[in-house]
C-alpha atoms as a PDB file:
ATOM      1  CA  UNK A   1      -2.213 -24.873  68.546  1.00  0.00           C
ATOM      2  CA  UNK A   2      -3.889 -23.470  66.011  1.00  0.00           C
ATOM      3  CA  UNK A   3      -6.768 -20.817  66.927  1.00  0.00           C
ATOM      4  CA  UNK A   4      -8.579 -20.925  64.191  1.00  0.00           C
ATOM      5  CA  UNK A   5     -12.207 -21.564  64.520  1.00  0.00           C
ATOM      6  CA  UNK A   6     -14.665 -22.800  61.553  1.00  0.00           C
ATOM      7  CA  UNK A   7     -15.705 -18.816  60.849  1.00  0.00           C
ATOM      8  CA  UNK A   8     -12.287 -18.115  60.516  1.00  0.00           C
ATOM      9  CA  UNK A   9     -10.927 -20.990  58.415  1.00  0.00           C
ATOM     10  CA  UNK A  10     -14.211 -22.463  56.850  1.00  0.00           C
ATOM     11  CA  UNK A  11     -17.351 -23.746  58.182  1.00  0.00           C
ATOM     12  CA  UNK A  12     -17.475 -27.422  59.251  1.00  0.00           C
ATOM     13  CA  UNK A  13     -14.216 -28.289  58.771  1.00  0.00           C
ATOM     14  CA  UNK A  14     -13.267 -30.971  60.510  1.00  0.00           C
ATOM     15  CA  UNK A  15      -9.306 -31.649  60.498  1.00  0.00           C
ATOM     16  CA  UNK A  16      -6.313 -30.289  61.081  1.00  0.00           C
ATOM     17  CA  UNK A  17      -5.037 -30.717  57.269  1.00  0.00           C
ATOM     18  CA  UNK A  18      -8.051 -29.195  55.916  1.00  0.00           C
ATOM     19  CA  UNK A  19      -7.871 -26.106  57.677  1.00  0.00           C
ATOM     20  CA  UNK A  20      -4.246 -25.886  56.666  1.00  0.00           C
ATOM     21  CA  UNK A  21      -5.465 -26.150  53.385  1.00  0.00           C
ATOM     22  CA  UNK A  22      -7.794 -23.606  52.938  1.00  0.00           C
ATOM     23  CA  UNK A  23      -5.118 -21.102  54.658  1.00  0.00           C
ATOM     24  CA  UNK A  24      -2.429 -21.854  51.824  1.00  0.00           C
ATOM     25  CA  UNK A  25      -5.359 -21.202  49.370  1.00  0.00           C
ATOM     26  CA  UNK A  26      -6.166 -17.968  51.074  1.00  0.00           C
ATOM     27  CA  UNK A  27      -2.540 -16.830  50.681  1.00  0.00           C
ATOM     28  CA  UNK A  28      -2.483 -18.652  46.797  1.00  0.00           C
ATOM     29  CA  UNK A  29      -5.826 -15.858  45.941  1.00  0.00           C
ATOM     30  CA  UNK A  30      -4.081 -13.359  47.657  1.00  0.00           C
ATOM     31  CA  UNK A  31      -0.759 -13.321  46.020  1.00  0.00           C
ATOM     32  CA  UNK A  32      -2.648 -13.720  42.871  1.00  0.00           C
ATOM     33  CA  UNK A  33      -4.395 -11.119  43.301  1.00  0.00           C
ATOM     34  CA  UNK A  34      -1.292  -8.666  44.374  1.00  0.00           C
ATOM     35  CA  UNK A  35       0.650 -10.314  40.840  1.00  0.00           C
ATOM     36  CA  UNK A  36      -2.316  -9.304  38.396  1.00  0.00           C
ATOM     37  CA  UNK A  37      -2.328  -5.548  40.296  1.00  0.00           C
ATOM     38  CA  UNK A  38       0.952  -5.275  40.022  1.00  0.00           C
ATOM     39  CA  UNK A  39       0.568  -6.496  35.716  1.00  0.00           C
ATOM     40  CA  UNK A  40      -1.937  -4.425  35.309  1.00  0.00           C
ATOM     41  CA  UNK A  41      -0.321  -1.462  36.943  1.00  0.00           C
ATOM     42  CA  UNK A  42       2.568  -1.978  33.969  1.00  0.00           C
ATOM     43  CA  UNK A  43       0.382  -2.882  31.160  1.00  0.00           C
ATOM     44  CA  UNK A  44      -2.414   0.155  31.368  1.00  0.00           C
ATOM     45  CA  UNK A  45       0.632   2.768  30.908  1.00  0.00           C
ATOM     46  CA  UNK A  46       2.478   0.656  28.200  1.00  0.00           C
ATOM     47  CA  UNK A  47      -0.702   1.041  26.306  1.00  0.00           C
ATOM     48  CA  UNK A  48      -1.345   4.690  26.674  1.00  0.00           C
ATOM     49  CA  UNK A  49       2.348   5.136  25.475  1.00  0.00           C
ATOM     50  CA  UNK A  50       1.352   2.839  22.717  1.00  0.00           C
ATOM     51  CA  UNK A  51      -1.779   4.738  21.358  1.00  0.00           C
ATOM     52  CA  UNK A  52      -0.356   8.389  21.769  1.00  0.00           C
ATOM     53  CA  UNK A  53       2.651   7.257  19.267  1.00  0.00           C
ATOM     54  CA  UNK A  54      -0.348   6.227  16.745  1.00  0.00           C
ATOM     55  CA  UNK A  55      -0.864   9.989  15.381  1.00  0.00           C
ATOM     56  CA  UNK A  56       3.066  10.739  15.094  1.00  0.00           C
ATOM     57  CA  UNK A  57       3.254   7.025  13.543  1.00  0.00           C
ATOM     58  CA  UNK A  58       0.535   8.244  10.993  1.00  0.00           C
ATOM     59  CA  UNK A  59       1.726  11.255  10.054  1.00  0.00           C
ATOM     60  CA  UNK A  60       5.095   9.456   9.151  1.00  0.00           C
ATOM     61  CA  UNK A  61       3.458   7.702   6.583  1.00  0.00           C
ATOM     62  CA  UNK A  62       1.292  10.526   5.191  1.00  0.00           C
ATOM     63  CA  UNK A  63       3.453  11.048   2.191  1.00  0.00           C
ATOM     64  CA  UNK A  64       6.064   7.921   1.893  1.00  0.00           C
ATOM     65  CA  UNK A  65       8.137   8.296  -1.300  1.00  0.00           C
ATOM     66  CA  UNK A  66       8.932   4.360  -1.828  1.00  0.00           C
ATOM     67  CA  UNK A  67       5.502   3.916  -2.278  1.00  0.00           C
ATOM     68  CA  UNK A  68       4.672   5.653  -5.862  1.00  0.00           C
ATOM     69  CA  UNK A  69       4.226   2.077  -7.626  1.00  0.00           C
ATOM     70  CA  UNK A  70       1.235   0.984  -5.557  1.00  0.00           C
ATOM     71  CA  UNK A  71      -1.574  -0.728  -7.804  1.00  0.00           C
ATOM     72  CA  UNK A  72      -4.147   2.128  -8.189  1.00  0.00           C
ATOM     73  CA  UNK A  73      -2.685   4.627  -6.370  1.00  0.00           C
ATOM     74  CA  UNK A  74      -2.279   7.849  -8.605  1.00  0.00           C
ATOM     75  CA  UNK A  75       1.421   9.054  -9.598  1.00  0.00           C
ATOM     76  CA  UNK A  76       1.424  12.444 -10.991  1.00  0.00           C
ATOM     77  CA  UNK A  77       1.680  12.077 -14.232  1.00  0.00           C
ATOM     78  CA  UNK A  78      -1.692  10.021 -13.754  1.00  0.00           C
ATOM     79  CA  UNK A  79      -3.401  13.054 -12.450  1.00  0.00           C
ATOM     80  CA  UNK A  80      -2.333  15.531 -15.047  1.00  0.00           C
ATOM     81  CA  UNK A  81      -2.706  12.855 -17.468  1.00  0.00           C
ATOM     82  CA  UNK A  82      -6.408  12.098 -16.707  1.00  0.00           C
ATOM     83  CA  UNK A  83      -8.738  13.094 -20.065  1.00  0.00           C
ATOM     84  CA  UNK A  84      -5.723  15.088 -21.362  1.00  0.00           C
ATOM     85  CA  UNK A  85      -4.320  13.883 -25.121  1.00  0.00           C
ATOM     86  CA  UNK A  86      -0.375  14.224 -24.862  1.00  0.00           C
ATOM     87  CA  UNK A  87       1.964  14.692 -27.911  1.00  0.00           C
ATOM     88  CA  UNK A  88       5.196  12.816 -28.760  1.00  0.00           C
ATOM     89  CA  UNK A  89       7.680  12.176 -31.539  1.00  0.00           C
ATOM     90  CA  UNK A  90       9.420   9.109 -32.130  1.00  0.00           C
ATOM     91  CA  UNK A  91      10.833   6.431 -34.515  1.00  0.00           C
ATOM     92  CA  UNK A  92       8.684   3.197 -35.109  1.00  0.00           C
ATOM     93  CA  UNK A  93      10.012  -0.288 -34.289  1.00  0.00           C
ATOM     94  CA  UNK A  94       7.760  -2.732 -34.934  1.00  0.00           C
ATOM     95  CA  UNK A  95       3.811  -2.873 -36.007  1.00  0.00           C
ATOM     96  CA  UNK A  96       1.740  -5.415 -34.706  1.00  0.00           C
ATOM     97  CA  UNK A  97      -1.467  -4.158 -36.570  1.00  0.00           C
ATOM     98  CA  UNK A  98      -3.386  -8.174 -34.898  1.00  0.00           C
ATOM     99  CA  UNK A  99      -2.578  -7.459 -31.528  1.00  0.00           C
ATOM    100  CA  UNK A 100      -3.375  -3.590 -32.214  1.00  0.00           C
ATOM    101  CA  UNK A 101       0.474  -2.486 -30.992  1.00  0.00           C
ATOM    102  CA  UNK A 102       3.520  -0.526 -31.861  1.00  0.00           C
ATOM    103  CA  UNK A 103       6.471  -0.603 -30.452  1.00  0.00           C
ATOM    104  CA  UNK A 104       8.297   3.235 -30.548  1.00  0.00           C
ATOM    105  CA  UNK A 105      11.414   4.871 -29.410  1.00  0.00           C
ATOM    106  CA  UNK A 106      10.151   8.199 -28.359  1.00  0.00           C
ATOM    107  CA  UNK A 107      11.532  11.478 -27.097  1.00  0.00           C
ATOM    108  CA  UNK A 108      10.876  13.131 -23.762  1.00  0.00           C
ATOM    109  CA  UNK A 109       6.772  13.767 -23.112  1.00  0.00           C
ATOM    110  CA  UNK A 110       7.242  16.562 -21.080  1.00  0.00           C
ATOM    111  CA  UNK A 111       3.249  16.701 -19.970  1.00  0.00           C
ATOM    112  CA  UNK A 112       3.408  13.415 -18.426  1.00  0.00           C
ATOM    113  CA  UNK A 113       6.721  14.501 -16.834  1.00  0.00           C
ATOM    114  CA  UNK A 114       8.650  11.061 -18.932  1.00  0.00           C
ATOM    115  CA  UNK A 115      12.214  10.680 -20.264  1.00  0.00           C
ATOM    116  CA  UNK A 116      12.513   9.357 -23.545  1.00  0.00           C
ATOM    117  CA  UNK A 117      12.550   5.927 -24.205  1.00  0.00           C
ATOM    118  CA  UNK A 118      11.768   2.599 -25.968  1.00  0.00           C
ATOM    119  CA  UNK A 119       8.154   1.076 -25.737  1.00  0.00           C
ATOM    120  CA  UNK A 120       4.958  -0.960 -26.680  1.00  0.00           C
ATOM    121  CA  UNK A 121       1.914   0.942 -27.239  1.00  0.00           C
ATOM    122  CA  UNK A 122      -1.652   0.171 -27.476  1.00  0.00           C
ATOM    123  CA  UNK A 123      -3.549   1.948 -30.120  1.00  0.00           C
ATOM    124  CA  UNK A 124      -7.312   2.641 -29.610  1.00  0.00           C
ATOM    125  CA  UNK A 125      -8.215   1.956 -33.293  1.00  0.00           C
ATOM    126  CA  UNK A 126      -6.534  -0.637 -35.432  1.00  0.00           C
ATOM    127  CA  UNK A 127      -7.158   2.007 -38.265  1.00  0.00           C
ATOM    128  CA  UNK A 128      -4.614   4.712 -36.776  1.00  0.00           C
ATOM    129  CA  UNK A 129      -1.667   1.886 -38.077  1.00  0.00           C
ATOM    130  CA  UNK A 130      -2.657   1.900 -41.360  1.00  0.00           C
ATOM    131  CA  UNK A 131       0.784   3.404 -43.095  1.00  0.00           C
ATOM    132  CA  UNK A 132       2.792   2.970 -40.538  1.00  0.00           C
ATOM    133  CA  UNK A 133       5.990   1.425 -40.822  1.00  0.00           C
ATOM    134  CA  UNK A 134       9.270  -0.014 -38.870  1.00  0.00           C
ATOM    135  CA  UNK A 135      12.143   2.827 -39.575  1.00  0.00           C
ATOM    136  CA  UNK A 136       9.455   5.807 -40.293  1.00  0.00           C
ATOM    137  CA  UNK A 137       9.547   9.027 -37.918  1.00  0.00           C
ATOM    138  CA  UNK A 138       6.210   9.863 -36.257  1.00  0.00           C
ATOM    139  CA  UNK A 139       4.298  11.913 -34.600  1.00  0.00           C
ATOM    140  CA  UNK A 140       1.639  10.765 -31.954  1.00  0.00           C
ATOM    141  CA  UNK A 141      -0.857  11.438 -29.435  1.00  0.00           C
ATOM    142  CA  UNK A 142      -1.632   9.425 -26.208  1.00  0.00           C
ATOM    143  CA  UNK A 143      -4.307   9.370 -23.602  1.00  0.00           C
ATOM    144  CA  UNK A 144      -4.777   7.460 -20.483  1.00  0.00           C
ATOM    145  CA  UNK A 145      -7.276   4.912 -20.536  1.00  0.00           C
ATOM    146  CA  UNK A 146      -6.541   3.778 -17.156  1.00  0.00           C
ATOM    147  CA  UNK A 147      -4.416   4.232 -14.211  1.00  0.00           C
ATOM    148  CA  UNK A 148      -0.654   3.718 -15.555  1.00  0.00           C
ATOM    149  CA  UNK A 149      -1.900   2.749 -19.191  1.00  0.00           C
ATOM    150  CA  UNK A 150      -1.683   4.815 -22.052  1.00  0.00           C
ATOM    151  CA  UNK A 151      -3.229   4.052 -25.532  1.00  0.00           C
ATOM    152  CA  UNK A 152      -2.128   6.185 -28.812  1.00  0.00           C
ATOM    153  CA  UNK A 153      -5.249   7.758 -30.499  1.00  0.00           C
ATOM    154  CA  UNK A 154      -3.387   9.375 -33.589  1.00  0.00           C
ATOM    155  CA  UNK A 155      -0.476   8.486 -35.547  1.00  0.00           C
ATOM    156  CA  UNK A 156       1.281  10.441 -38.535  1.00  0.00           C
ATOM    157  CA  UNK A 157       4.737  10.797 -40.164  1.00  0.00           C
ATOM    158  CA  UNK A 158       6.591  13.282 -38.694  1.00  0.00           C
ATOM    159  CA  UNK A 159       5.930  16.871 -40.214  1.00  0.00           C
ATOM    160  CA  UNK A 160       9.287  17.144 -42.493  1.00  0.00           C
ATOM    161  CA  UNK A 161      12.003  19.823 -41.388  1.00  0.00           C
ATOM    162  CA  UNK A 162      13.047  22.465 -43.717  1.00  0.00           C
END
């Protein structure tokens, strides 16, 4: 019934079954072989799309404005403060002349671009406290000493208005 000879279906087969066999396995490879064509046709143009989105993607996130608190990443007022001493005024709260601190409520500081406000400082030199007291008006300078940290290098009472 079947005209398949042993080039055809196999060599040295020698039943009916196996020769069945090996023509379902024939069809099995082909059809797999048509279904991964057929995925690979849909995949390789998926992943074109995919990379020519990457340089629009990119450029999205260039400049992203959420993202000016990022651990070592420079804010502006960390580039213009770099090296530069910056003036304030400002009451005195608290002296901590052990832990080398002072706590001030201070007007704007319009070089680093801040609003006034209540704060600790670090001072770079115990000695600059000497004097200073809770209640007294002051004037002060600050400089960076790292990214986002600021350390007061000079500290006076506040020249008197006439």
């Amino acid at each position: 019934m079947n005209n398949c000879g042993p080039e055809q279906c196999g060599a040295n087969i020698g039943t009916k079954g196996q020769r069945a066999s090996t023509h379902f396995a024939d069809f099995f490879n082909l059809k797999k072989e048509m279904t991964m064509k057929r995925i690979a046709s849909i995949v390789a143009p998926l992943a074109l799309l995919a990379l020519a989105a990457l340089p629009a993607r990119a450029a999205e996130m260039k400049d992203m404005a959420g993202m000016k608190d990022i651990p070592g990443k420079k804010t502006e007022a960390d580039k213009s403060a770099a090296g530069q001493a910056h003036k304030g005024q400002g009451t005195v709260n608290s002296v901590d002349a052990k832990a080398g601190k002072v706590n001030l409520t201070h007007g704007s500081i319009v070089t680093l671009k801040w609003p006034g406000g209540t704060m600790d400082f670090q001072v770079k030199n115990t000695a600059v406290l000497k004097g200073v007291a809770p209640g007294q008006k002051v004037e002060f300078d600050i400089v960076q000493a790292g990214p986002g940290e600021f350390v007061i290098t000079r500290i006076a009472p506040a020249a008197r208005k006439k």
